[in-house]
PDB file of N, CA and C in Angstrom:
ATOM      1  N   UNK A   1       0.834  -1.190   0.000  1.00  0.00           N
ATOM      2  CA  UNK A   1       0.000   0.000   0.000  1.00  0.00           C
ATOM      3  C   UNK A   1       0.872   1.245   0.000  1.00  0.00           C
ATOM      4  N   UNK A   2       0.049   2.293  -0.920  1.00  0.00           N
ATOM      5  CA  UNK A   2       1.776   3.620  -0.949  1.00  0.00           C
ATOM      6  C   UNK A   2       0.561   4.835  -1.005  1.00  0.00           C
ATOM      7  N   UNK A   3       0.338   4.809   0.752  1.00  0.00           N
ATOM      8  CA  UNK A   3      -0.938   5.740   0.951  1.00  0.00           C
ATOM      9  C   UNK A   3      -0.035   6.685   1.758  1.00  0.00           C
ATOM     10  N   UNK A   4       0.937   7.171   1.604  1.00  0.00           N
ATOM     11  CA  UNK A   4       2.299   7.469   2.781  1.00  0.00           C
ATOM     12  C   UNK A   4       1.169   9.034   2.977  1.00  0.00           C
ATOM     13  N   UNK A   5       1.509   9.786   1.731  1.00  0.00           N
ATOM     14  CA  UNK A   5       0.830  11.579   1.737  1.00  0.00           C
ATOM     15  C   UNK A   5      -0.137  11.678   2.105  1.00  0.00           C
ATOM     16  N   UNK A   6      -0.879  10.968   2.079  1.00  0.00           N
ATOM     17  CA  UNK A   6      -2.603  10.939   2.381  1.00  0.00           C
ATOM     18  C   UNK A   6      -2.672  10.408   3.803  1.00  0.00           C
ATOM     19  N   UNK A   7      -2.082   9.264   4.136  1.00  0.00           N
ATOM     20  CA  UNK A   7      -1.768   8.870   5.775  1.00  0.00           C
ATOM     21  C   UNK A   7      -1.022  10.250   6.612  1.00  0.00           C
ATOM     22  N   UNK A   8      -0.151  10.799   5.995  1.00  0.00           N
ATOM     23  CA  UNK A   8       0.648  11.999   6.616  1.00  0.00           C
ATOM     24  C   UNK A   8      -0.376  13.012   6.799  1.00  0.00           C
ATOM     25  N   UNK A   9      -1.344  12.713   5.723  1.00  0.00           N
ATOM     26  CA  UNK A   9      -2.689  14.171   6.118  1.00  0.00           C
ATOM     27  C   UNK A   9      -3.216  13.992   7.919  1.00  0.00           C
ATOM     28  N   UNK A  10      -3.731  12.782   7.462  1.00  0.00           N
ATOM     29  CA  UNK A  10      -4.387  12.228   8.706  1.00  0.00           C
ATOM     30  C   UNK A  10      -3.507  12.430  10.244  1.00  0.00           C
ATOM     31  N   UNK A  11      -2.692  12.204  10.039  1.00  0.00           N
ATOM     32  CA  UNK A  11      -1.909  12.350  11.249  1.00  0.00           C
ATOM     33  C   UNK A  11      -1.988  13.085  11.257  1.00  0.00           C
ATOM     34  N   UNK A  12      -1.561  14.480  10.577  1.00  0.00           N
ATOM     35  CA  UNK A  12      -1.562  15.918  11.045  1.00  0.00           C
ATOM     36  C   UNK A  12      -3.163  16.525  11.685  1.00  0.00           C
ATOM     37  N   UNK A  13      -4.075  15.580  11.319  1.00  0.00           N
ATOM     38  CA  UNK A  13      -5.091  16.191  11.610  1.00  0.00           C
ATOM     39  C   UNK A  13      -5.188  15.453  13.558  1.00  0.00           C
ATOM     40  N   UNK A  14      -4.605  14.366  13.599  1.00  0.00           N
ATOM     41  CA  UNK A  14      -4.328  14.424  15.129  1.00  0.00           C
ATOM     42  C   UNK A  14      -3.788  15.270  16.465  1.00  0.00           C
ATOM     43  N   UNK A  15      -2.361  15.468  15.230  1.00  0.00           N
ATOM     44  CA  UNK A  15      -1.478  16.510  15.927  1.00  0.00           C
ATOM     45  C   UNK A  15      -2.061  17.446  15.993  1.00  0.00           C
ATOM     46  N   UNK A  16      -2.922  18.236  15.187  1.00  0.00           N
ATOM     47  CA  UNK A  16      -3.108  19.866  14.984  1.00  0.00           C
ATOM     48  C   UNK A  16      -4.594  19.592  14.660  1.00  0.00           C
ATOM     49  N   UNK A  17      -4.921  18.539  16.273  1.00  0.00           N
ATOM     50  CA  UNK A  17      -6.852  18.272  16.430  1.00  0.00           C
ATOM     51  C   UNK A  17      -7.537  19.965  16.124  1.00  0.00           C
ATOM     52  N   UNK A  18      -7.194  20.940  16.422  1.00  0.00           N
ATOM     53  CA  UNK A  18      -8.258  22.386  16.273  1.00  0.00           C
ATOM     54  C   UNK A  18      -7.470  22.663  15.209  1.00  0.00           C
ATOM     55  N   UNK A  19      -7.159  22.325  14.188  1.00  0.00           N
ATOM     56  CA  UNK A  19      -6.513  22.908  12.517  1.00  0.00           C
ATOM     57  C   UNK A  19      -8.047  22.171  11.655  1.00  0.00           C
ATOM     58  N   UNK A  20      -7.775  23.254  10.572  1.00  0.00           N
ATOM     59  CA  UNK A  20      -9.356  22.447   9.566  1.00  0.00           C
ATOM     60  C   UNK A  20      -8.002  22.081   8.211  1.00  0.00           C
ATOM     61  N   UNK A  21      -8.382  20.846   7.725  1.00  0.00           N
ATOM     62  CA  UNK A  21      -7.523  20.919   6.319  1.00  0.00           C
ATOM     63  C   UNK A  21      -8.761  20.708   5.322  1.00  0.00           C
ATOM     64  N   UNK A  22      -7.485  21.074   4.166  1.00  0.00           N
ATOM     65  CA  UNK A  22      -8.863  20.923   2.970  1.00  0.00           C
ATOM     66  C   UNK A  22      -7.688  20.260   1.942  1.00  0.00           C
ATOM     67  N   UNK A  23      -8.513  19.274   1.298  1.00  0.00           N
ATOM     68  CA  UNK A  23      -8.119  18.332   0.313  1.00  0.00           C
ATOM     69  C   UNK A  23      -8.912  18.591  -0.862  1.00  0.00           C
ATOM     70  N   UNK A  24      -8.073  18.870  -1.588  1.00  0.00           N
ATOM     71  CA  UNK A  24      -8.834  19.807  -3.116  1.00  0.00           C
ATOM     72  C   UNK A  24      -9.042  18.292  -3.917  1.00  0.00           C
ATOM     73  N   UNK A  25      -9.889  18.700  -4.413  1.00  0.00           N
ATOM     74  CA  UNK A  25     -10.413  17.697  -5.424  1.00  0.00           C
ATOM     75  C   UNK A  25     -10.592  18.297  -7.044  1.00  0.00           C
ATOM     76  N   UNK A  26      -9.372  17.855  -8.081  1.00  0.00           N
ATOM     77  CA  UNK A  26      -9.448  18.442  -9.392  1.00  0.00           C
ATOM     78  C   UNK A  26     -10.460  17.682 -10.368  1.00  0.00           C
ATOM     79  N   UNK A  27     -10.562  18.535 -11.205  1.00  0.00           N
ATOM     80  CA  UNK A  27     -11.990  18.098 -12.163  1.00  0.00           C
ATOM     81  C   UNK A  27     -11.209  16.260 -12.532  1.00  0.00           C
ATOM     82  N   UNK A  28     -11.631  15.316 -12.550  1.00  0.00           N
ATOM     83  CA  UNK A  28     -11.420  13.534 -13.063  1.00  0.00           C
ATOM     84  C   UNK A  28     -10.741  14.015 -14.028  1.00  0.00           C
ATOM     85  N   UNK A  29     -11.214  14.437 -15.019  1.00  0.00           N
ATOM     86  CA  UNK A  29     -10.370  13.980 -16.425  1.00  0.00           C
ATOM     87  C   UNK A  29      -9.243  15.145 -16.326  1.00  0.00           C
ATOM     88  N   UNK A  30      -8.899  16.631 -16.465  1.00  0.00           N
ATOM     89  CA  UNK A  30      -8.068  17.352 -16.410  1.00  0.00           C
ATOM     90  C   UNK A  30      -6.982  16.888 -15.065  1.00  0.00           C
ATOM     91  N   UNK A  31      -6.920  16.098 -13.946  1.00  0.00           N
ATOM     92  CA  UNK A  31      -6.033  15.754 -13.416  1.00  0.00           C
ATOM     93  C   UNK A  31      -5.899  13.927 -13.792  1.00  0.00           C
ATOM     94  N   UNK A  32      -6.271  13.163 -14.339  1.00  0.00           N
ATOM     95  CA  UNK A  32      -6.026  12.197 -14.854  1.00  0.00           C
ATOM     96  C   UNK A  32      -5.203  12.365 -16.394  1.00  0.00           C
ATOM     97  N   UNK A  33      -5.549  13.324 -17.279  1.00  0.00           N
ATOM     98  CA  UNK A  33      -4.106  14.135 -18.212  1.00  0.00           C
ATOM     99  C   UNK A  33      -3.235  14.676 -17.362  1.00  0.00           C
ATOM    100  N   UNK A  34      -3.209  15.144 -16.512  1.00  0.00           N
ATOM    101  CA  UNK A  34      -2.032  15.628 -15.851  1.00  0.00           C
ATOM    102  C   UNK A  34      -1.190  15.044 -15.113  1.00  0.00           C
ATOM    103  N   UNK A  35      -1.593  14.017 -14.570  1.00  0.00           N
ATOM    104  CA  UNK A  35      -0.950  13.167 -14.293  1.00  0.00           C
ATOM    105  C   UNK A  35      -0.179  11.525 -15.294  1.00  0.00           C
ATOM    106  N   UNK A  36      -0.834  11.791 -16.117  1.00  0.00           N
ATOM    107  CA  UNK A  36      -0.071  10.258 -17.295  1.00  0.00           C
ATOM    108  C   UNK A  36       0.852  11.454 -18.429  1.00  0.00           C
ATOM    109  N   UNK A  37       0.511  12.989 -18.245  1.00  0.00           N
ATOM    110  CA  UNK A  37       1.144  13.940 -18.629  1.00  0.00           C
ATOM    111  C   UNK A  37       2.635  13.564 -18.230  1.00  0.00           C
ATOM    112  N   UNK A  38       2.307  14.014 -17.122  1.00  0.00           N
ATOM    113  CA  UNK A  38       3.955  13.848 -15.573  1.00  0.00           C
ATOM    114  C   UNK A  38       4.293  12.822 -15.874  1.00  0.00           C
ATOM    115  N   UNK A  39       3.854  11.285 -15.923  1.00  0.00           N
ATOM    116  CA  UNK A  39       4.298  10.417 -16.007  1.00  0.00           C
ATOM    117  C   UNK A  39       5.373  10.070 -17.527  1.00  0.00           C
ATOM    118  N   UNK A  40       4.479  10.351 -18.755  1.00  0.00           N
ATOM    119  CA  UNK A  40       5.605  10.180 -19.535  1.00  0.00           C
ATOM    120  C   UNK A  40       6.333  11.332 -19.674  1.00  0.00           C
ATOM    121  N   UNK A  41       6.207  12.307 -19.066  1.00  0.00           N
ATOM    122  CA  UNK A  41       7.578  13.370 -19.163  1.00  0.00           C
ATOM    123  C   UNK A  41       8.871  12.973 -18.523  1.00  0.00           C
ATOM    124  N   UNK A  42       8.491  12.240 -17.256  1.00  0.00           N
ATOM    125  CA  UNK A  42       9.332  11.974 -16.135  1.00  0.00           C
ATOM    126  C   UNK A  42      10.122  10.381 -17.187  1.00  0.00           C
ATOM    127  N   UNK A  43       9.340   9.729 -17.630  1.00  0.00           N
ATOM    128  CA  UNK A  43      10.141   8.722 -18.304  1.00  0.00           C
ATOM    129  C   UNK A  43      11.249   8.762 -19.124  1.00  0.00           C
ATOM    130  N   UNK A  44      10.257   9.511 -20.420  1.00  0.00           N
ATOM    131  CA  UNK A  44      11.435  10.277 -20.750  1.00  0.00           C
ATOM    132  C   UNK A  44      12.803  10.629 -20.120  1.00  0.00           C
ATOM    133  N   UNK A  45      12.476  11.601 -18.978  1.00  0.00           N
ATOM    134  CA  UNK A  45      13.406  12.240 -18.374  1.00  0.00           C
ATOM    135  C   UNK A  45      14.636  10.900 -17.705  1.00  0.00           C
ATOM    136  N   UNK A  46      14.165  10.055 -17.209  1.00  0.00           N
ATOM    137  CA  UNK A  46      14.776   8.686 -16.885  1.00  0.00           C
ATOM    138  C   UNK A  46      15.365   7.888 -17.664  1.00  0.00           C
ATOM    139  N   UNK A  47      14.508   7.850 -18.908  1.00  0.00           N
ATOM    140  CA  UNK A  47      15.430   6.970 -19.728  1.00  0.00           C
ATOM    141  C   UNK A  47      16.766   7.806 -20.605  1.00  0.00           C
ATOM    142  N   UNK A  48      17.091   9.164 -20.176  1.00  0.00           N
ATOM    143  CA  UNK A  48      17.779   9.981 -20.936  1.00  0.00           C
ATOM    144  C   UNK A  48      18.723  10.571 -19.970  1.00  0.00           C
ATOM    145  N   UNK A  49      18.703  10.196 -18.602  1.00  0.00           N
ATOM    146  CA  UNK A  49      19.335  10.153 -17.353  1.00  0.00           C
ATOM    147  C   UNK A  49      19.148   9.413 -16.444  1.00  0.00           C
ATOM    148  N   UNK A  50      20.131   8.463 -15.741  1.00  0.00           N
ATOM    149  CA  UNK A  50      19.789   7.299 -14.859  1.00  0.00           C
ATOM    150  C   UNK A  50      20.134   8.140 -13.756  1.00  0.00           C
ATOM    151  N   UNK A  51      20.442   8.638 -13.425  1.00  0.00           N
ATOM    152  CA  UNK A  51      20.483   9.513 -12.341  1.00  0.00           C
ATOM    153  C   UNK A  51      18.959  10.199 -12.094  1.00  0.00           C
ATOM    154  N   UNK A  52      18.520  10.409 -12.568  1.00  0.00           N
ATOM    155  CA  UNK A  52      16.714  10.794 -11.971  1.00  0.00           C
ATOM    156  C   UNK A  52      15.896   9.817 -11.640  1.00  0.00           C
ATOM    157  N   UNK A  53      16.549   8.420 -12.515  1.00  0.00           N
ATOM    158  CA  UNK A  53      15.646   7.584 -12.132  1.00  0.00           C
ATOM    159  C   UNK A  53      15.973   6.906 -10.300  1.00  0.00           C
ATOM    160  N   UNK A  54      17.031   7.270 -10.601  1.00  0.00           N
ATOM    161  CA  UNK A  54      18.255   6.233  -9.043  1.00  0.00           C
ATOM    162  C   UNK A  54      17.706   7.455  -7.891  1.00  0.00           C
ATOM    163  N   UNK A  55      17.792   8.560  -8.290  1.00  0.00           N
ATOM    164  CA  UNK A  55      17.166   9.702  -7.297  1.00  0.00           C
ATOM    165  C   UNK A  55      16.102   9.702  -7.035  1.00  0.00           C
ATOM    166  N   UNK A  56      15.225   9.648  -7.760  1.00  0.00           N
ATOM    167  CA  UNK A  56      13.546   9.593  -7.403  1.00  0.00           C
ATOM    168  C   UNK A  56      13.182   8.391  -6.663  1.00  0.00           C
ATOM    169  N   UNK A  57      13.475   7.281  -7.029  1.00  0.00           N
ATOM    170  CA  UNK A  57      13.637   6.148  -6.803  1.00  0.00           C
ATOM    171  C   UNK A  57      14.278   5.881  -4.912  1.00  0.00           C
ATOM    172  N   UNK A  58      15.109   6.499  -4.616  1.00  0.00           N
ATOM    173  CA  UNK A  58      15.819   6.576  -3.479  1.00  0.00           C
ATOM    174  C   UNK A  58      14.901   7.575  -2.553  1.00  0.00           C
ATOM    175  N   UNK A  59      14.853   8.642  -2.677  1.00  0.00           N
ATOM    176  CA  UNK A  59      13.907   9.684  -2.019  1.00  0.00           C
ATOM    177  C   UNK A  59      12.163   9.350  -1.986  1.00  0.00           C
ATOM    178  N   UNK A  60      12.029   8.115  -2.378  1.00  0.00           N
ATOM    179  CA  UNK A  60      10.508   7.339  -2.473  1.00  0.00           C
ATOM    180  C   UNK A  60       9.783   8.020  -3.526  1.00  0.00           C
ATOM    181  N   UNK A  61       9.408   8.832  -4.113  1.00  0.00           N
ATOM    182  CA  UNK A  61       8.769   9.219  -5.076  1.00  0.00           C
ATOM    183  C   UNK A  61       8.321   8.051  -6.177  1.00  0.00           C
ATOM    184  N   UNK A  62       7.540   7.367  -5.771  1.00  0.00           N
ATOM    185  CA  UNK A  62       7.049   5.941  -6.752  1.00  0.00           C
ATOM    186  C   UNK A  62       5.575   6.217  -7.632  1.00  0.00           C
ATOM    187  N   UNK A  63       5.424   7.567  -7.640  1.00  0.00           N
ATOM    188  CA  UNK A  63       3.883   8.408  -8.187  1.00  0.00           C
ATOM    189  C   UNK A  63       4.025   7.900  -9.577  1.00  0.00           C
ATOM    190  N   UNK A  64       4.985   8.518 -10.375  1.00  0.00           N
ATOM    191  CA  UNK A  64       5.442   8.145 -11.648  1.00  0.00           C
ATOM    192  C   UNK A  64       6.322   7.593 -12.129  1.00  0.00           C
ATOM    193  N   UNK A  65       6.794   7.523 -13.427  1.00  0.00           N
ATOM    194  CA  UNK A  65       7.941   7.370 -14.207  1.00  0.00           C
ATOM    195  C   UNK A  65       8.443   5.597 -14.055  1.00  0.00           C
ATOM    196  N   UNK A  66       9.448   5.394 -14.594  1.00  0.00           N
ATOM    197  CA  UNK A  66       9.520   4.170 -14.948  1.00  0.00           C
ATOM    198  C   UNK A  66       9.708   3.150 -13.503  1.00  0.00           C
ATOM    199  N   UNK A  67       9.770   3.628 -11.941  1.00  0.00           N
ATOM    200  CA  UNK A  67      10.233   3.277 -10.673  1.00  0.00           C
ATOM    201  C   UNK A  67       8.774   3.222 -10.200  1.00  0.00           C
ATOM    202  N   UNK A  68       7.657   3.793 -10.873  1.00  0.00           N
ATOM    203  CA  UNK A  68       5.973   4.250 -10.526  1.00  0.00           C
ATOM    204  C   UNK A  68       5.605   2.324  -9.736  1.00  0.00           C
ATOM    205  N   UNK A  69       5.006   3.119  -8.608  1.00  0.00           N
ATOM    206  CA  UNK A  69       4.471   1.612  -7.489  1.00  0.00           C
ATOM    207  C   UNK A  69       2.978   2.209  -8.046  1.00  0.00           C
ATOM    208  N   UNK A  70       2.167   0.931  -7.939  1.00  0.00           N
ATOM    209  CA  UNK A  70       0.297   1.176  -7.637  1.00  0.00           C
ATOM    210  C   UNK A  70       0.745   1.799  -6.348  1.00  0.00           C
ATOM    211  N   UNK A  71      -0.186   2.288  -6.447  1.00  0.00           N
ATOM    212  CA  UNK A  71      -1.077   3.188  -5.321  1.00  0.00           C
ATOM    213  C   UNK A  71      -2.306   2.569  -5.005  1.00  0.00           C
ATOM    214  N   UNK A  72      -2.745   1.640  -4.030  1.00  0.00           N
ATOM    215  CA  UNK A  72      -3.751   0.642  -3.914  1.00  0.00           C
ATOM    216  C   UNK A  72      -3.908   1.094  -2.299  1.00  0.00           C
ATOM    217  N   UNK A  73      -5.809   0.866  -2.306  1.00  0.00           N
ATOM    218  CA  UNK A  73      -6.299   1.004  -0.872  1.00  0.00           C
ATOM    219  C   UNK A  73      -6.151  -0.373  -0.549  1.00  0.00           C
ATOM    220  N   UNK A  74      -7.170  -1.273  -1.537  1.00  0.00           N
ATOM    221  CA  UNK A  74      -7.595  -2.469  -1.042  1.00  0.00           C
ATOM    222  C   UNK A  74      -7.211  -3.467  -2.176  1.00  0.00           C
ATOM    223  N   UNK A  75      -7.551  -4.840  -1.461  1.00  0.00           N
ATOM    224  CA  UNK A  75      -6.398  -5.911  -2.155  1.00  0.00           C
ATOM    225  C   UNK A  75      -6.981  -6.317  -3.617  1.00  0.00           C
ATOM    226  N   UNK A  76      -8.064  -5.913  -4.097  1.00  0.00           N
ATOM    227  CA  UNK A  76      -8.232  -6.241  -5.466  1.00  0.00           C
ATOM    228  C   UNK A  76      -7.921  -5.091  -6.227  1.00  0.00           C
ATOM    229  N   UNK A  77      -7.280  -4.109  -5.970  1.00  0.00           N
ATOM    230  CA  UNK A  77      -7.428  -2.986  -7.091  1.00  0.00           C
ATOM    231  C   UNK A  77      -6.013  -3.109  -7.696  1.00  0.00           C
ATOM    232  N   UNK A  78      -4.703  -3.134  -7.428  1.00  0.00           N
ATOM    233  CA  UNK A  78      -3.819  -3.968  -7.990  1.00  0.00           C
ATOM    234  C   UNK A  78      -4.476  -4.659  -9.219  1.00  0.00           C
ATOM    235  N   UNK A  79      -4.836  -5.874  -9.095  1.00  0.00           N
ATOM    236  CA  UNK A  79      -5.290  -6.869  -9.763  1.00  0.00           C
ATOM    237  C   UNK A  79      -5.707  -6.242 -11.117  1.00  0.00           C
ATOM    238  N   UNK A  80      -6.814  -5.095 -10.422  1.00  0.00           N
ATOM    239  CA  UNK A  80      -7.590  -4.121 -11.932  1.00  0.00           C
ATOM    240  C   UNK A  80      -6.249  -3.239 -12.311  1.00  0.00           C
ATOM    241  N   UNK A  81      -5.695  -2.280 -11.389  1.00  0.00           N
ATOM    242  CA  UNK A  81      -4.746  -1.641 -12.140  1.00  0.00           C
ATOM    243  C   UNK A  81      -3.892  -2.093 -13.143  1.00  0.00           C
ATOM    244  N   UNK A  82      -3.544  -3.713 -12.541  1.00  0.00           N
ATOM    245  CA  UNK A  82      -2.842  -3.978 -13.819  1.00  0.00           C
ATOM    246  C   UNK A  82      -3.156  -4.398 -15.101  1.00  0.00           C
ATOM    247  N   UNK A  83      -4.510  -4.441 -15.404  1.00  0.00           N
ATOM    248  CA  UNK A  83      -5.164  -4.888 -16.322  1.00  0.00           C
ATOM    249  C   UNK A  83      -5.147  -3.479 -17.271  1.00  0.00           C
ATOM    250  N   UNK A  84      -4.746  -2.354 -16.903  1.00  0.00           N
ATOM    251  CA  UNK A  84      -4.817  -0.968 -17.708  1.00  0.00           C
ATOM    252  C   UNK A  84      -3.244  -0.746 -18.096  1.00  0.00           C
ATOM    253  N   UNK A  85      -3.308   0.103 -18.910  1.00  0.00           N
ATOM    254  CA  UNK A  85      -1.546   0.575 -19.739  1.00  0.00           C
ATOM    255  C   UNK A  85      -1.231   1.813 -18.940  1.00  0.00           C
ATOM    256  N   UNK A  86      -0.523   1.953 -18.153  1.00  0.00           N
ATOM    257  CA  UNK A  86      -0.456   3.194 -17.733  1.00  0.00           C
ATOM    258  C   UNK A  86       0.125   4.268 -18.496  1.00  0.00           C
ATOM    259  N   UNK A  87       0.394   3.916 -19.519  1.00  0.00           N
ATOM    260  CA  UNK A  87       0.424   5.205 -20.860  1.00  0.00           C
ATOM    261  C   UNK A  87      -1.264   5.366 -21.476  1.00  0.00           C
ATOM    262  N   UNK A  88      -2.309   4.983 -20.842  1.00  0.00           N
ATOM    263  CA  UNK A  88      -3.313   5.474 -21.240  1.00  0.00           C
ATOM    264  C   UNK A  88      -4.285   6.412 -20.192  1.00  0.00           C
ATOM    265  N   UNK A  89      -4.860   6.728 -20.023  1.00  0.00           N
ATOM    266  CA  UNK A  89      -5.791   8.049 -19.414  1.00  0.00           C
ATOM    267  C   UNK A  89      -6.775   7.276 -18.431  1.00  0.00           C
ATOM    268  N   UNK A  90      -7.190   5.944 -19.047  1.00  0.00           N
ATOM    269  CA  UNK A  90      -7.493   5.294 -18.680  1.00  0.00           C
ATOM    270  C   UNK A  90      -7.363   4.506 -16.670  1.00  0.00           C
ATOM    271  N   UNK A  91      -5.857   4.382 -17.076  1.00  0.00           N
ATOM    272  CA  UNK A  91      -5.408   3.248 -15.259  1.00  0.00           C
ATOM    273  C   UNK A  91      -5.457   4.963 -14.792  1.00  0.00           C
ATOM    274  N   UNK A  92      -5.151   6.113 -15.008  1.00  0.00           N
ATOM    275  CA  UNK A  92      -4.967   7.218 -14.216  1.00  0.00           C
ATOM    276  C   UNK A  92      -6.163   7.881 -13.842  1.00  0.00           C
ATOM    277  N   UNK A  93      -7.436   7.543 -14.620  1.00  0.00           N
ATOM    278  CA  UNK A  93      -8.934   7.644 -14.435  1.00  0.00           C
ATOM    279  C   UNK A  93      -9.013   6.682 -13.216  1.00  0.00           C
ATOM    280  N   UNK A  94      -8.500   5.568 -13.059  1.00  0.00           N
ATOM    281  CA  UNK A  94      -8.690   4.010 -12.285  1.00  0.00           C
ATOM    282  C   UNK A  94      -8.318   5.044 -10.777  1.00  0.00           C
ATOM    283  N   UNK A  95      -6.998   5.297 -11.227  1.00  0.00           N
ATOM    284  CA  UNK A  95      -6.175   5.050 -10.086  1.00  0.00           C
ATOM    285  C   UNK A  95      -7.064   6.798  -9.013  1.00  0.00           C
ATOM    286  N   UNK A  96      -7.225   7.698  -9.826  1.00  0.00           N
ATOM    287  CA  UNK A  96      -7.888   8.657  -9.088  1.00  0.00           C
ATOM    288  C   UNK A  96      -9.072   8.287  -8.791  1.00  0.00           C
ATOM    289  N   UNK A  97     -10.346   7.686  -9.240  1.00  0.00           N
ATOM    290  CA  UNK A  97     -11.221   6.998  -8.237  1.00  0.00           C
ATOM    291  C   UNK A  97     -10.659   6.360  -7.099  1.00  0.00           C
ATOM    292  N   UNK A  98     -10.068   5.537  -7.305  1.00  0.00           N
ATOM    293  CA  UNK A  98      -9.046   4.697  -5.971  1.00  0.00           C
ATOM    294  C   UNK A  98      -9.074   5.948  -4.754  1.00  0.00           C
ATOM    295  N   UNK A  99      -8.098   6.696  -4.970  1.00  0.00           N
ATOM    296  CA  UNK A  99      -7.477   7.386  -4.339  1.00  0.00           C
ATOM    297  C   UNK A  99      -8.130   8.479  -3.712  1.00  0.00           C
ATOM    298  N   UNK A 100      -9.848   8.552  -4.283  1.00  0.00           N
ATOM    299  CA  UNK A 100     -10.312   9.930  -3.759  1.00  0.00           C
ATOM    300  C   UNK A 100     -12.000   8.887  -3.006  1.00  0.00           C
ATOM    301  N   UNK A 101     -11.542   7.679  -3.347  1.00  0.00           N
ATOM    302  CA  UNK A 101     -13.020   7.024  -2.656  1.00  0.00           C
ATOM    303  C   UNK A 101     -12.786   6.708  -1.688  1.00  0.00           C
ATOM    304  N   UNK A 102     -11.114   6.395  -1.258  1.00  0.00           N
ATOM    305  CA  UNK A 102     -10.446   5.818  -0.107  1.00  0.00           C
ATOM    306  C   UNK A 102     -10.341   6.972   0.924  1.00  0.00           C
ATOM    307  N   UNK A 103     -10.001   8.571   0.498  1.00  0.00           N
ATOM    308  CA  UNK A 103     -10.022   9.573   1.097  1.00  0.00           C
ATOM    309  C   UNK A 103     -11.454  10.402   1.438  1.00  0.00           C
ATOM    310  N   UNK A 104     -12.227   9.784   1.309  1.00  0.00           N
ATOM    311  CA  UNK A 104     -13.842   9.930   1.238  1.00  0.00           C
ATOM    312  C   UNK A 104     -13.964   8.719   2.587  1.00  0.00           C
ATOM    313  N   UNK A 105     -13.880   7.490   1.752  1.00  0.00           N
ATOM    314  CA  UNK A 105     -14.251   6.988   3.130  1.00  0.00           C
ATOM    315  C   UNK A 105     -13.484   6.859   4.442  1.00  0.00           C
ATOM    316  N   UNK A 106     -12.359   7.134   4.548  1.00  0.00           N
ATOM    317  CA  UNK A 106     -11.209   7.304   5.582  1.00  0.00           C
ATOM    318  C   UNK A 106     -11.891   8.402   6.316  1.00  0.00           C
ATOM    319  N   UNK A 107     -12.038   9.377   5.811  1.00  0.00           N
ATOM    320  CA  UNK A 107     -12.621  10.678   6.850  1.00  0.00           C
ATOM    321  C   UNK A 107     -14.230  10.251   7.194  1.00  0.00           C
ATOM    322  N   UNK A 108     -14.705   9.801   6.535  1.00  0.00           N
ATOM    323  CA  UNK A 108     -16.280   9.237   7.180  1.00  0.00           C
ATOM    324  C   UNK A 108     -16.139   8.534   8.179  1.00  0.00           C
ATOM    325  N   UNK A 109     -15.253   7.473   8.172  1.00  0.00           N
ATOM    326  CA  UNK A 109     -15.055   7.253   9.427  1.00  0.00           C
ATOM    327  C   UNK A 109     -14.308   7.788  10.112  1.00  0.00           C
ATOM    328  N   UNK A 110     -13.920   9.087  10.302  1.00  0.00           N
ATOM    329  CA  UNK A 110     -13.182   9.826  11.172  1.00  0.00           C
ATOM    330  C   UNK A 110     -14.088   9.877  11.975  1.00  0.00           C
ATOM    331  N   UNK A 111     -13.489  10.645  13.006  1.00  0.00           N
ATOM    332  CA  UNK A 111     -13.960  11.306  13.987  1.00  0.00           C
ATOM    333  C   UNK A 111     -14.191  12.849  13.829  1.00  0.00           C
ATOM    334  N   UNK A 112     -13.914  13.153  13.105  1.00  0.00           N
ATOM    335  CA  UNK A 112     -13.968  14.314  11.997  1.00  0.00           C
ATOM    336  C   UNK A 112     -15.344  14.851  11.221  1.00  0.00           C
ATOM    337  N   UNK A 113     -15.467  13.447  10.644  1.00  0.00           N
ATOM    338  CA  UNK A 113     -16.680  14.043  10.475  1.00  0.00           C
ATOM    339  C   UNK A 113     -18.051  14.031  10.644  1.00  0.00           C
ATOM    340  N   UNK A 114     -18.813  15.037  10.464  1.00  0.00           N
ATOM    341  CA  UNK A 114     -20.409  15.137  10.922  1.00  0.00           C
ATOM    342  C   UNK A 114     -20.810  14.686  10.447  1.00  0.00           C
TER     343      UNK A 114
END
């Protein structure tokens, strides 16, 4: 599971219990291009320097590029992610449902919310 940023939200909302955060939510399709955007830029950028890839790679950054981990809540979505090309619009459509149904229901069951 590589929920590290989104787990780091949560905690902060322990530490800093009287802080309000806000988790922006971008339009589905304009951040699903923007993100398989990043992704083959960053490849590029890797396969034309191994040094970005050995750096990104080391500093955990596994979002994109050719070192890119799933990003999975639960144990069947793997399974579907890999059934998509992640050079298509498509697994990055997948993977932002994932990622914003899991952050939907994580705070429902907070204590957080009303």
């Amino acid at each position: 599971m590589q929920v590290i940023e989104i787990y780091y939200g949560f905690i902060l909302t322990k530490l800093f219990f009287n802080s309000t955060f806000l988790i922006f939510f971008r339009s589905l399709i304009a951040h699903a291009k923007s993100l398989l955007n990043l992704h083959r830029k960053l490849i590029t950028i890797q396969e034309n320097d191994k040094y970005v890839l050995e750096n990104i790679n080391l500093i955990g950054h596994s979002e994109f590029g050719k070192g890119k981990k799933f990003f999975t809540y639960k144990k069947f979505q793997e399974d579907i992610l890999n059934s998509y090309d992640e050079n298509k619009i498509e697994y990055w459509i997948q993977q932002w449902i994932y990622t914003y149904e899991w952050i939907l229901e994580t705070y429902n069951k907070s204590k957080y919310s009303n």
